[in-house]
N, C-alpha and C. Protein backbone atom coordinates (compact mmCIF):
# COMPACT_ATOMS: atom_id res chain seq x y z
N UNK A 1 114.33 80.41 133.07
CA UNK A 1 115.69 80.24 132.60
C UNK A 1 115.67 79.74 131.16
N UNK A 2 116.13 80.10 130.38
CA UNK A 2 116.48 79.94 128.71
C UNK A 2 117.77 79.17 128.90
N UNK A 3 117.77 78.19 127.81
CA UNK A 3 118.51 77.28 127.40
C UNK A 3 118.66 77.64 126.03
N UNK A 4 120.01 78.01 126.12
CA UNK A 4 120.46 78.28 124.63
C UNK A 4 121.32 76.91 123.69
N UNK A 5 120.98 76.15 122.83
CA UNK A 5 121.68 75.44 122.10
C UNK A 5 122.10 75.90 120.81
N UNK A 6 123.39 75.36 120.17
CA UNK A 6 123.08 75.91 118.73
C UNK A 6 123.52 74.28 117.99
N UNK A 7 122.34 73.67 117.44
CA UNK A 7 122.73 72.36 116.09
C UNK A 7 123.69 72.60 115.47
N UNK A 8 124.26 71.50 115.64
CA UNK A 8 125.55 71.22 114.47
C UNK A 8 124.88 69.76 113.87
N UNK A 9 125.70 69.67 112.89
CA UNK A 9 126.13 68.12 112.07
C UNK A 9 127.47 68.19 111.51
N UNK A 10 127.80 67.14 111.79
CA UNK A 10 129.29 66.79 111.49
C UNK A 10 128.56 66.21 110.22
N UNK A 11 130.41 65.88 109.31
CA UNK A 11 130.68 65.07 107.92
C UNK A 11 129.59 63.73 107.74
N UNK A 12 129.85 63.40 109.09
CA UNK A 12 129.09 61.69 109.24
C UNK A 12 127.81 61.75 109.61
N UNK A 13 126.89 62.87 109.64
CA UNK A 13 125.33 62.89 110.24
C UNK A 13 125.04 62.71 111.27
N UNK A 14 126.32 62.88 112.63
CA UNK A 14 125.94 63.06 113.71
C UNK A 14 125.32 64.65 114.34
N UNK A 15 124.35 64.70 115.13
CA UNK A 15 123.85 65.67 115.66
C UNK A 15 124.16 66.16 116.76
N UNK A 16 124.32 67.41 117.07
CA UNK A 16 125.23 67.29 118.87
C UNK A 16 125.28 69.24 118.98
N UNK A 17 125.00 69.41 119.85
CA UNK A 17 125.23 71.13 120.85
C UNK A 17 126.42 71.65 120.04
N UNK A 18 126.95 72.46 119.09
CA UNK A 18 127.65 73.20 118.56
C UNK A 18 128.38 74.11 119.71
N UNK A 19 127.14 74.61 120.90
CA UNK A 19 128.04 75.55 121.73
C UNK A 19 129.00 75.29 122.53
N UNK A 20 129.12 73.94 122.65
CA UNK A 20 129.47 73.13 123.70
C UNK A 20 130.62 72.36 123.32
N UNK A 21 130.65 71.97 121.93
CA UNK A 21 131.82 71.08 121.30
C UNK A 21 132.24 71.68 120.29
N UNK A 22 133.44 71.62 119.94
CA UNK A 22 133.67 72.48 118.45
C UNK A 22 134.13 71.18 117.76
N UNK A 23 134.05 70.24 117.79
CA UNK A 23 133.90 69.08 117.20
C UNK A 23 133.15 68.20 117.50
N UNK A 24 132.77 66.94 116.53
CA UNK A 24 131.52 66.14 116.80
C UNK A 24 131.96 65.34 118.33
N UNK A 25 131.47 64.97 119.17
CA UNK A 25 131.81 64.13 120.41
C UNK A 25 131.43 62.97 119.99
N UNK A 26 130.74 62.53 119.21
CA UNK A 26 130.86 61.30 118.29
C UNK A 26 132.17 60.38 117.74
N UNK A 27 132.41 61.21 116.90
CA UNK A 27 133.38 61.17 115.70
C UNK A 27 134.50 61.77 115.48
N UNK A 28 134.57 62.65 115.99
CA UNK A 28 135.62 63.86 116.37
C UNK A 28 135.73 64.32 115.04
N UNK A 29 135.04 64.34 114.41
CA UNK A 29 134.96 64.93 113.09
C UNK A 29 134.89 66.71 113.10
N UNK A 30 135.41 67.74 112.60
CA UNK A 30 135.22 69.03 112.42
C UNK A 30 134.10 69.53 111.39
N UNK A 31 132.84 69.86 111.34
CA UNK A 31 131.80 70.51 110.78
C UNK A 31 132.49 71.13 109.98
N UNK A 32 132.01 70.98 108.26
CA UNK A 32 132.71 71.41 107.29
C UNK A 32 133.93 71.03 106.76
N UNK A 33 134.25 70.07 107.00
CA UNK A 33 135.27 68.69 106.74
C UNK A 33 135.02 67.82 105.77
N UNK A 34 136.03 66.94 105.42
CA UNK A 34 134.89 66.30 104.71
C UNK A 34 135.64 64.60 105.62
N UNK A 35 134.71 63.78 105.45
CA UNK A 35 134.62 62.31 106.22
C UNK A 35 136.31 61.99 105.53
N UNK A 36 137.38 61.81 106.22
CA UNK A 36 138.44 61.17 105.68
C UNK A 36 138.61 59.73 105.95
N UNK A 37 137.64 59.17 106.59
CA UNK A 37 137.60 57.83 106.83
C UNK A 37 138.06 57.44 108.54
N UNK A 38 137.49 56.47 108.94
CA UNK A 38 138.12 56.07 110.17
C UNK A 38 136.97 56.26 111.52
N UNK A 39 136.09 57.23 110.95
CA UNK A 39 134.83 58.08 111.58
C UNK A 39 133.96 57.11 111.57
N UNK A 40 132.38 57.07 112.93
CA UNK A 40 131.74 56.21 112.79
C UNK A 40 130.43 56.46 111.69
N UNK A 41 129.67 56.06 111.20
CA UNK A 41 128.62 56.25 110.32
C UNK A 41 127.46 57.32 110.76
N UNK A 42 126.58 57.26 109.90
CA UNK A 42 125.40 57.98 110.89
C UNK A 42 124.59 57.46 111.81
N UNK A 43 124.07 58.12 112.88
CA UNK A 43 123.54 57.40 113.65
C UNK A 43 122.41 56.84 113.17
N UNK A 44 121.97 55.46 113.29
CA UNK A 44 120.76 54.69 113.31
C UNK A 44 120.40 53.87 114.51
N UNK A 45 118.93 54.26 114.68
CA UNK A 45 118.14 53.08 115.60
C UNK A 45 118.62 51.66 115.48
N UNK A 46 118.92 51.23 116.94
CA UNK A 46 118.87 49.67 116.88
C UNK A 46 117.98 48.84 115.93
N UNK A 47 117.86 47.53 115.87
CA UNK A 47 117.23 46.93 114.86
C UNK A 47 115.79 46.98 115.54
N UNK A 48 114.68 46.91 114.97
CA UNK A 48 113.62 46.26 115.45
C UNK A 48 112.44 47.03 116.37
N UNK A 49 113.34 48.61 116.52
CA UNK A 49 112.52 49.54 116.87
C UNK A 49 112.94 51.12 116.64
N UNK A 50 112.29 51.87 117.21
CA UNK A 50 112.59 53.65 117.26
C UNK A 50 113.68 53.76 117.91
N UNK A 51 114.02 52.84 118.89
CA UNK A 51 115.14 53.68 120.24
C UNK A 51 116.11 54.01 119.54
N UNK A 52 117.03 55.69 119.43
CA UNK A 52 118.35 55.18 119.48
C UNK A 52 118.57 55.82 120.32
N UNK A 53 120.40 55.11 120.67
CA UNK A 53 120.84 54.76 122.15
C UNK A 53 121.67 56.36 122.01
N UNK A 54 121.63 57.18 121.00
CA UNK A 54 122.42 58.45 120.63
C UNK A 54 121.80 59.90 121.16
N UNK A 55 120.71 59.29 121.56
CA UNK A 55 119.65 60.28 121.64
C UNK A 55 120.29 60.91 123.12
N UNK A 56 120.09 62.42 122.52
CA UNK A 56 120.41 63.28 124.06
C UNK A 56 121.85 62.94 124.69
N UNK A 57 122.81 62.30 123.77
CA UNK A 57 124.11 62.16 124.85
C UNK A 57 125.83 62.81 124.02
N UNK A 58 126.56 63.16 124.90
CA UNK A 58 127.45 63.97 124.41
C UNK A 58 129.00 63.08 124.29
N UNK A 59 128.54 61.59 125.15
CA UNK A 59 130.24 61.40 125.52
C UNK A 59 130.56 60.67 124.19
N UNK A 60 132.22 61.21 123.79
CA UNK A 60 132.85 60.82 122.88
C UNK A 60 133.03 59.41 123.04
N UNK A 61 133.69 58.74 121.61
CA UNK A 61 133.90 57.53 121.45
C UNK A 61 135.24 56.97 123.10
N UNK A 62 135.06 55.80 123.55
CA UNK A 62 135.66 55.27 124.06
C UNK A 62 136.68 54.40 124.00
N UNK A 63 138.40 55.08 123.69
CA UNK A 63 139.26 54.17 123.18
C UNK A 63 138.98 53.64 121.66
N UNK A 64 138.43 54.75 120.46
CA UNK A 64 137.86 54.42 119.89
C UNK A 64 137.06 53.28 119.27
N UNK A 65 136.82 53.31 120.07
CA UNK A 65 135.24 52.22 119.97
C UNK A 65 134.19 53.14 120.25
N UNK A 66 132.97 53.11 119.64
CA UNK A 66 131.60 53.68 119.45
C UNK A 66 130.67 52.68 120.94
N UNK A 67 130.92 53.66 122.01
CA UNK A 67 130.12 52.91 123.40
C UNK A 67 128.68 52.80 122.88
N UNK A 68 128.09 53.58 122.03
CA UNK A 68 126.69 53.19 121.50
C UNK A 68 126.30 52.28 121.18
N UNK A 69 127.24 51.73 119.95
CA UNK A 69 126.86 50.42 119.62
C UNK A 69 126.15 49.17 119.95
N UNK A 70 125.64 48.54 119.21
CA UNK A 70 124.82 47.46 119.59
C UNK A 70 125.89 46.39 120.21
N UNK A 71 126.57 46.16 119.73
CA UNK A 71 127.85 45.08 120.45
C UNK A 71 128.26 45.58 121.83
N UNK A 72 128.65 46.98 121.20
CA UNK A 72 128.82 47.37 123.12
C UNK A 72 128.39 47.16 124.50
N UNK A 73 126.23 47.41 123.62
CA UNK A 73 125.74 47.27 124.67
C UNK A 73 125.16 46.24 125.19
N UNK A 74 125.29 45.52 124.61
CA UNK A 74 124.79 43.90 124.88
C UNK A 74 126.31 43.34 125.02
N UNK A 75 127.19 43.88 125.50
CA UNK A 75 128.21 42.99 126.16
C UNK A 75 129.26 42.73 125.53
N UNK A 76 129.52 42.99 124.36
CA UNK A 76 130.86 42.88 123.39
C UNK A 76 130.40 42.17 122.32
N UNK A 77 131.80 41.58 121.70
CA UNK A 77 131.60 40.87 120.38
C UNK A 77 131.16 39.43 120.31
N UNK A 78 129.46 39.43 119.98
CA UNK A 78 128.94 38.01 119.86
C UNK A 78 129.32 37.18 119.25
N UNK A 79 129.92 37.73 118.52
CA UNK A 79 130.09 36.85 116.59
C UNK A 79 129.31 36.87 116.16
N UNK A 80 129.54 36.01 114.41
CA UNK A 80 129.02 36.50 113.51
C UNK A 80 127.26 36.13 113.80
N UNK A 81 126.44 35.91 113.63
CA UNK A 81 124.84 35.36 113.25
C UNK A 81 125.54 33.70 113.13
N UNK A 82 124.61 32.81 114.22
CA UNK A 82 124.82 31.58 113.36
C UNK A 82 125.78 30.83 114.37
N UNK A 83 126.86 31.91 115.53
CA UNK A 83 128.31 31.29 115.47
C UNK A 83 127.91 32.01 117.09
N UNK A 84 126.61 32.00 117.65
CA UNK A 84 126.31 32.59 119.12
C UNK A 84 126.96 31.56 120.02
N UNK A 85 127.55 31.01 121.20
CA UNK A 85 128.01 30.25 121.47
C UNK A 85 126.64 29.84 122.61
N UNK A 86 126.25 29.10 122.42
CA UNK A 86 125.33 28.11 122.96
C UNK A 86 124.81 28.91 124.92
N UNK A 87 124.35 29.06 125.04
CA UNK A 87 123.36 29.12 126.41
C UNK A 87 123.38 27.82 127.16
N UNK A 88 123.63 27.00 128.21
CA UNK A 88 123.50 25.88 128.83
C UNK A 88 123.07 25.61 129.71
N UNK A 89 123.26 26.94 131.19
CA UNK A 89 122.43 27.20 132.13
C UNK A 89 122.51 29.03 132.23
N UNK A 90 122.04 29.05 133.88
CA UNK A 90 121.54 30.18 134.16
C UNK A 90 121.85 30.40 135.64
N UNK A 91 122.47 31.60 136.40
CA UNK A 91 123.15 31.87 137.40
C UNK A 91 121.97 33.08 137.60
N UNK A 92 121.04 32.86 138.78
CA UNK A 92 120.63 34.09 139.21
C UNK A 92 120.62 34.75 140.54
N UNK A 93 120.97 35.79 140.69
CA UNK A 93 121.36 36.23 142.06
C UNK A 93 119.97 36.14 142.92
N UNK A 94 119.80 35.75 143.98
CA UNK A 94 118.60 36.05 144.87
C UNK A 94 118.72 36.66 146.44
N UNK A 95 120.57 36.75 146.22
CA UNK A 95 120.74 37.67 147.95
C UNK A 95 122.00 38.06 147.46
N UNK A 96 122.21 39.57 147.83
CA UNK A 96 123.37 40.51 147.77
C UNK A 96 123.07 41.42 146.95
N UNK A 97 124.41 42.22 146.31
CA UNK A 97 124.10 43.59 145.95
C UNK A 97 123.54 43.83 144.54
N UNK A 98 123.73 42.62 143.73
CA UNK A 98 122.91 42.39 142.77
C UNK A 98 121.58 41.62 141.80
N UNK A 99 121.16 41.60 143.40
CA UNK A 99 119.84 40.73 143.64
C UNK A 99 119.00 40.82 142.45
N UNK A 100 118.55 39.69 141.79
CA UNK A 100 117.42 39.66 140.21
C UNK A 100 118.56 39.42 139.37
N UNK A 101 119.56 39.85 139.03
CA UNK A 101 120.56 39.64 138.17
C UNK A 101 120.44 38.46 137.59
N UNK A 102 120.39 37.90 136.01
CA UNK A 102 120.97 36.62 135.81
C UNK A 102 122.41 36.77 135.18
N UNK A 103 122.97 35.65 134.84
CA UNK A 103 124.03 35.21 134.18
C UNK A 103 124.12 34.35 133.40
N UNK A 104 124.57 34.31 132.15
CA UNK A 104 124.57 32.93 131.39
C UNK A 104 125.78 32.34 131.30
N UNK A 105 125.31 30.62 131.33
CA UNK A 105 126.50 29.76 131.49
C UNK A 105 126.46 28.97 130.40
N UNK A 106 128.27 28.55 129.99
CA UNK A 106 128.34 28.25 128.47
C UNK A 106 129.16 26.73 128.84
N UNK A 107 129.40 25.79 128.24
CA UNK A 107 129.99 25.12 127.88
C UNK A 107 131.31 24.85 128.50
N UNK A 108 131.84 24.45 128.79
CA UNK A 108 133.00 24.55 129.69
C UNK A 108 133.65 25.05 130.99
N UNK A 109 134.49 25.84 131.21
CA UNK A 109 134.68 26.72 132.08
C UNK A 109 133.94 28.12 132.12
N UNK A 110 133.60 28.59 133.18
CA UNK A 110 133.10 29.98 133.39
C UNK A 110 133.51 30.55 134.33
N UNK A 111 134.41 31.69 134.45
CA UNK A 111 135.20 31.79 135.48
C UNK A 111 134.31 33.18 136.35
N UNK A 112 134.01 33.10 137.12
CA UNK A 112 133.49 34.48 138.06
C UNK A 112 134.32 35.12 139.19
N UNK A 113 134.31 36.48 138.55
CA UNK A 113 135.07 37.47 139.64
C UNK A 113 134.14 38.90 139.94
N UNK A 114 134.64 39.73 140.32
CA UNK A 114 134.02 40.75 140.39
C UNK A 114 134.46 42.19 139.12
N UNK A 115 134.87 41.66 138.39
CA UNK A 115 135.73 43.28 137.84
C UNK A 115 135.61 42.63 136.58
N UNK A 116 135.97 41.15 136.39
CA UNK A 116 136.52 40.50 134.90
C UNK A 116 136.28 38.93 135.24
N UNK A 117 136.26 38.57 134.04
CA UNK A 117 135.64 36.66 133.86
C UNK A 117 134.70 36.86 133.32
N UNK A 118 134.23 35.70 132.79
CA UNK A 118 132.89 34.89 132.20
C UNK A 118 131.45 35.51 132.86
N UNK A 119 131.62 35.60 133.93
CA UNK A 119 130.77 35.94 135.00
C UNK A 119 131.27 36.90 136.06
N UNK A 120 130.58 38.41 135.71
CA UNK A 120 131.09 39.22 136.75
C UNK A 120 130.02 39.78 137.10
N UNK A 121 130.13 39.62 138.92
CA UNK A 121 128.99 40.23 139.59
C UNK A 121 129.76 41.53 140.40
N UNK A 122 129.16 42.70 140.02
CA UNK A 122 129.85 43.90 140.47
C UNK A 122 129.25 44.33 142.02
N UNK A 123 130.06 44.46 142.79
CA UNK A 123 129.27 45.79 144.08
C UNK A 123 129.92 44.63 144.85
N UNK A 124 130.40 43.10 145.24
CA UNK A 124 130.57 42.24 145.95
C UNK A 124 131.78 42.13 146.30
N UNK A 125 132.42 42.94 147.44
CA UNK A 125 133.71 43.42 147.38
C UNK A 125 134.17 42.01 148.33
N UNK A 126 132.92 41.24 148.34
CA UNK A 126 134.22 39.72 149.12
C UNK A 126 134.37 39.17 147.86
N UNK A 127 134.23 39.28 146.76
CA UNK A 127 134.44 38.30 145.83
C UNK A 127 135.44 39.15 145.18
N UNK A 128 136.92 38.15 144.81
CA UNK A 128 138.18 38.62 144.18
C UNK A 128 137.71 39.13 143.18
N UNK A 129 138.60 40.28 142.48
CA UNK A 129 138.28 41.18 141.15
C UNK A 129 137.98 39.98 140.00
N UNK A 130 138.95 38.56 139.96
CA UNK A 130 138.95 37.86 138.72
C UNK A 130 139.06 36.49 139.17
N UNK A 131 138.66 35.19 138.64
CA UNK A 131 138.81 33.87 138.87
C UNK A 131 138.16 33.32 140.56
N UNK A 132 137.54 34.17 141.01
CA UNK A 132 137.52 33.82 142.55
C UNK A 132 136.57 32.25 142.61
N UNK A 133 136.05 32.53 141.54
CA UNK A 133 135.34 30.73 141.51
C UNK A 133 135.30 30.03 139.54
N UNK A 134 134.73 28.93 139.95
CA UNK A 134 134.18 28.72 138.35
C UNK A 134 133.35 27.66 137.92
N UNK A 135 132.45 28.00 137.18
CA UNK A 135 131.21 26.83 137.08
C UNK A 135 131.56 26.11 135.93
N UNK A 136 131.52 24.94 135.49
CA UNK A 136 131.65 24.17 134.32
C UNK A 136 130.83 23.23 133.72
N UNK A 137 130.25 22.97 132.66
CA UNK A 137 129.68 22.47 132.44
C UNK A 137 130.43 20.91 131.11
N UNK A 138 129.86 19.99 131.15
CA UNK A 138 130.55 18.95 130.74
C UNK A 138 129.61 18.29 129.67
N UNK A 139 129.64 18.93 128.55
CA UNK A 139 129.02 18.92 127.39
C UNK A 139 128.81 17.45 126.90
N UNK A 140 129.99 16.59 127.02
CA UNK A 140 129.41 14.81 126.78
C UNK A 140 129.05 14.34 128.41
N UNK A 141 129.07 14.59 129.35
CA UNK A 141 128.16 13.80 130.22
C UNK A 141 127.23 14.55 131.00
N UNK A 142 127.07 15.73 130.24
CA UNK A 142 125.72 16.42 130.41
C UNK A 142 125.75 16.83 131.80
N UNK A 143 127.27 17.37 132.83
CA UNK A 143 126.79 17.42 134.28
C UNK A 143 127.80 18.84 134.16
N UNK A 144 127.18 19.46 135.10
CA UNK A 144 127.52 20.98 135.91
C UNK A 144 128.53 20.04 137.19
N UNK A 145 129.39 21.50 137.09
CA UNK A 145 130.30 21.45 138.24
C UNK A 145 130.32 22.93 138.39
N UNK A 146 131.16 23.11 139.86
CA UNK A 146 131.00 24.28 141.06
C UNK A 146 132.42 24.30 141.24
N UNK A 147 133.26 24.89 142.06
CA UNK A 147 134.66 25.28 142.50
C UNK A 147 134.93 26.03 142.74
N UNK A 148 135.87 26.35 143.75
CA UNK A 148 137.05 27.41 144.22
C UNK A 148 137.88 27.70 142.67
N UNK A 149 138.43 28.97 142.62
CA UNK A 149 139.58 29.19 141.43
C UNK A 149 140.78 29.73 142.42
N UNK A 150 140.74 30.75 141.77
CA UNK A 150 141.70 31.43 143.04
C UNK A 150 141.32 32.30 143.74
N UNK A 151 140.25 32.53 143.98
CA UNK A 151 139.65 33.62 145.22
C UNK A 151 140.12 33.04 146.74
N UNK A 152 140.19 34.57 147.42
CA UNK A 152 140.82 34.65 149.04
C UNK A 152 139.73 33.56 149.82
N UNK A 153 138.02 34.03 149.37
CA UNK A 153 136.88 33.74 150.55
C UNK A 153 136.32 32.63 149.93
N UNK A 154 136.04 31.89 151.02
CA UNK A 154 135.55 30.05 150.63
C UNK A 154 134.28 30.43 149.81
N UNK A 155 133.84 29.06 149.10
CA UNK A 155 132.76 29.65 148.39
C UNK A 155 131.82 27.84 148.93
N UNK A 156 130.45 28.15 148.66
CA UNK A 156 129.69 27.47 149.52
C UNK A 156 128.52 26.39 148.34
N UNK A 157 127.60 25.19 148.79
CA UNK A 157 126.85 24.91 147.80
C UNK A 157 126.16 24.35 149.14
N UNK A 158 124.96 24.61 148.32
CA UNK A 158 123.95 24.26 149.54
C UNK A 158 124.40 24.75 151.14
N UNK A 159 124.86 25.92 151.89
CA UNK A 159 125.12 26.04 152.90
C UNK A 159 126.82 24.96 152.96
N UNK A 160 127.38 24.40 152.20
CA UNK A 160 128.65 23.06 152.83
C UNK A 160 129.62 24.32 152.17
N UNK A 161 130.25 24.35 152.74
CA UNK A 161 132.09 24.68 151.90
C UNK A 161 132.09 24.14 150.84
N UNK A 162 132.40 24.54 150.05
CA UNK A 162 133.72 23.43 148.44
C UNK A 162 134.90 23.87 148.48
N UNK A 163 135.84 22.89 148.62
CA UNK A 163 137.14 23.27 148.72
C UNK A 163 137.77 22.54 147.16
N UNK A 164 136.94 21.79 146.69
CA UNK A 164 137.21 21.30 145.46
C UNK A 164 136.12 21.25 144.44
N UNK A 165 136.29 21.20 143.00
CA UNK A 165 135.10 21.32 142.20
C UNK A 165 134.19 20.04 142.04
N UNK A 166 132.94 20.32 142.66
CA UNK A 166 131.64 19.25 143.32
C UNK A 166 130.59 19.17 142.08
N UNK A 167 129.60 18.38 141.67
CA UNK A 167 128.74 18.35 140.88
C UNK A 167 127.53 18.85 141.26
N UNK A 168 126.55 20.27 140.58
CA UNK A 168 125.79 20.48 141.27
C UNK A 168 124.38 20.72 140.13
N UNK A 169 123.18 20.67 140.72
CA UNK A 169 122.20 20.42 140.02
C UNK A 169 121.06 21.45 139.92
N UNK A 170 120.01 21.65 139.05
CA UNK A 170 119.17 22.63 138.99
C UNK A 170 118.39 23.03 140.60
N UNK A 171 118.60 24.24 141.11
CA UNK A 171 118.32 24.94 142.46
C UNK A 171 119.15 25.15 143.21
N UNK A 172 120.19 24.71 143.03
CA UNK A 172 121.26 24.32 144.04
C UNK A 172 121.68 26.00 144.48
N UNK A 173 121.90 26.56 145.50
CA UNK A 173 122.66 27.58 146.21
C UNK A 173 124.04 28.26 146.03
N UNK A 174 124.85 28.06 145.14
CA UNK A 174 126.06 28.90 145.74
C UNK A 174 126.05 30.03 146.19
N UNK A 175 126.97 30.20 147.26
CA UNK A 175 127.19 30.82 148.29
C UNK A 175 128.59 31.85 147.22
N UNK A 176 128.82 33.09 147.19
CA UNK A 176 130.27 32.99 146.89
C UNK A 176 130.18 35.00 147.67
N UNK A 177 131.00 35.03 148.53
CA UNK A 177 131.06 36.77 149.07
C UNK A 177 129.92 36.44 149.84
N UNK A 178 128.85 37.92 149.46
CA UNK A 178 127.80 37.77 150.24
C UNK A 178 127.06 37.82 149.29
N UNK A 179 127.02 37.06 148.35
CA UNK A 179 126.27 37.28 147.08
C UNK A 179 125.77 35.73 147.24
N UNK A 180 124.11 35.19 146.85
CA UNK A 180 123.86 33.53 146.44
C UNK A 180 123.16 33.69 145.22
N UNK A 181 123.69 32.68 144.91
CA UNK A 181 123.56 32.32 143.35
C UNK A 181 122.18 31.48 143.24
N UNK A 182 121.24 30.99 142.74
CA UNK A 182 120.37 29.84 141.95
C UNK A 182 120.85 29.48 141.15
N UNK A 183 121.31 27.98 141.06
CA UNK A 183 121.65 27.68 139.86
C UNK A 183 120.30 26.74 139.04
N UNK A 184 120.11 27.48 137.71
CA UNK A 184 119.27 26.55 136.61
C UNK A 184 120.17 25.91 135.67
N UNK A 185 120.03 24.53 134.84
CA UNK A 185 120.45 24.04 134.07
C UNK A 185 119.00 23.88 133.30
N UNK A 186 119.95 23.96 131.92
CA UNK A 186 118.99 24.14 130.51
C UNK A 186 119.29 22.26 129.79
N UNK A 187 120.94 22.45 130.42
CA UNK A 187 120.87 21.16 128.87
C UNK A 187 120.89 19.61 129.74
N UNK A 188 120.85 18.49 129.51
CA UNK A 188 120.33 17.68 130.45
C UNK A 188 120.04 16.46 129.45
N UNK A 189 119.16 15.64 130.27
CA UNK A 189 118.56 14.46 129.47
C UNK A 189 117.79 14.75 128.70
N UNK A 190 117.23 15.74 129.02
CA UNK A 190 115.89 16.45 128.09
C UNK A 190 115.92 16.84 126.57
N UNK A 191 117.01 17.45 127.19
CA UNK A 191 117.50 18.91 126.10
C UNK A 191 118.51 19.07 125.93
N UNK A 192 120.19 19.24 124.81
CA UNK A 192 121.17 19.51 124.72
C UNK A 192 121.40 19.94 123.76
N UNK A 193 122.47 20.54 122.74
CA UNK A 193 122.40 21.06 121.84
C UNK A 193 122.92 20.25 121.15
N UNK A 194 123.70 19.08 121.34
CA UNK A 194 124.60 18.44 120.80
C UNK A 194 123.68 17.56 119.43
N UNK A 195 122.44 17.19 120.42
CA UNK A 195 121.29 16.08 119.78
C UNK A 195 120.89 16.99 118.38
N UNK A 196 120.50 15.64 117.41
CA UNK A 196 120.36 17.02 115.98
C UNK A 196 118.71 17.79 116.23
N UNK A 197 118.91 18.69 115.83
CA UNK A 197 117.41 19.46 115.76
C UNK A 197 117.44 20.66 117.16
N UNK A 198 118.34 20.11 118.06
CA UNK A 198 118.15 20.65 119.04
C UNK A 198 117.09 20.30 120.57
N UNK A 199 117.02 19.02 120.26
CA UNK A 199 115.77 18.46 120.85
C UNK A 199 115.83 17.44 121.34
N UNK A 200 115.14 16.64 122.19
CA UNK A 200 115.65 14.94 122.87
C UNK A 200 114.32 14.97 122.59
């Protein structure tokens, strides 16, 4: 069987099946146009190696936004260099549908649902789409907390119920659907970010 393609390039140096699109699926740019602005650039490799994420794929921009992108794919908009918002602990799944999974936990509230929040674990259809729990962390007295938000199904620490938000510590279990959590903490007596240098 023969596979017929025919190369195009759009205005912006995207590459893409001519037989297949009569415009870039990139950029939506028309071949033989010229760039009127608004279009994404040419494609380049992520930083730091060969991969790019452009290679071999046809789907157009999403709500114009460029799904390729490095922001995209690491999760949205980090901010600038410099302005990352701090790491504090670590949520890793070790039973349910997204078993190995971690999560990172920030500074304050972290709200976990299944669809949307701070923390979304997907495939866990007992856990509400949004807010069904939330972990917090308490940046001047250095302690993690656990809680119910507004989710339907109780959520658990160490095997007990929480019906209110409890203080909980590095290993500790949550229970939330049929999904359990490990919880690690990073910042502590040890270590916080607050201390200068970054260091105790």
């Amino acid at each position: 069987m023969e596979i017929k393609t025919t190369m195009a390039t759009c205005p912006n140096g995207h590459h893409y099946d001519g037989a297949k699109h009569a415009s870039c699926p990139f950029c939506g740019a028309v071949p033989g146009t010229e760039n009127l602005g608004g279009g994404f650039s040419a494609t380049e490799p992520l930083t730091g190696g060969g991969y790019s994420p452009n290679f071999g794929s046809t789907a157009p921009p999403v709500g114009g936004v460029n799904p390729f992108s490095v922001e995209t794919m690491i999760g949205g908009d980090q901010g600038s260099p410099g302005q990352a918002e701090p790491v504090v602990g670590w949520l890793v799944c070790v039973e349910g549908p997204v078993r190995g999974s971690d999560y990172r936990v920030h500074a304050g509230y972290n709200y976990i649902g299944r669809e949307s929040g701070d923390i979304q674990i997907r495939g866990d259809q007992q856990i509400s789409r949004q807010n069904h729990a939330m972990i917090a962390f308490d940046s001047s007295e250095l302690t993690y907390f656990v809680g119910p938000a507004a989710g339907r199904n109780l959520i658990k620490v160490n095997g007990k119920t929480v019906l209110n938000a409890v203080e909980i510590n590095s290993y500790d279990i949550i229970s939330i659907g049929t999904t359990k959590l490990i919880f690690v903490a990073l910042c502590g007596e040890r270590f916080n970010w607050q201390q200068e240098g970054g260091n105790g």
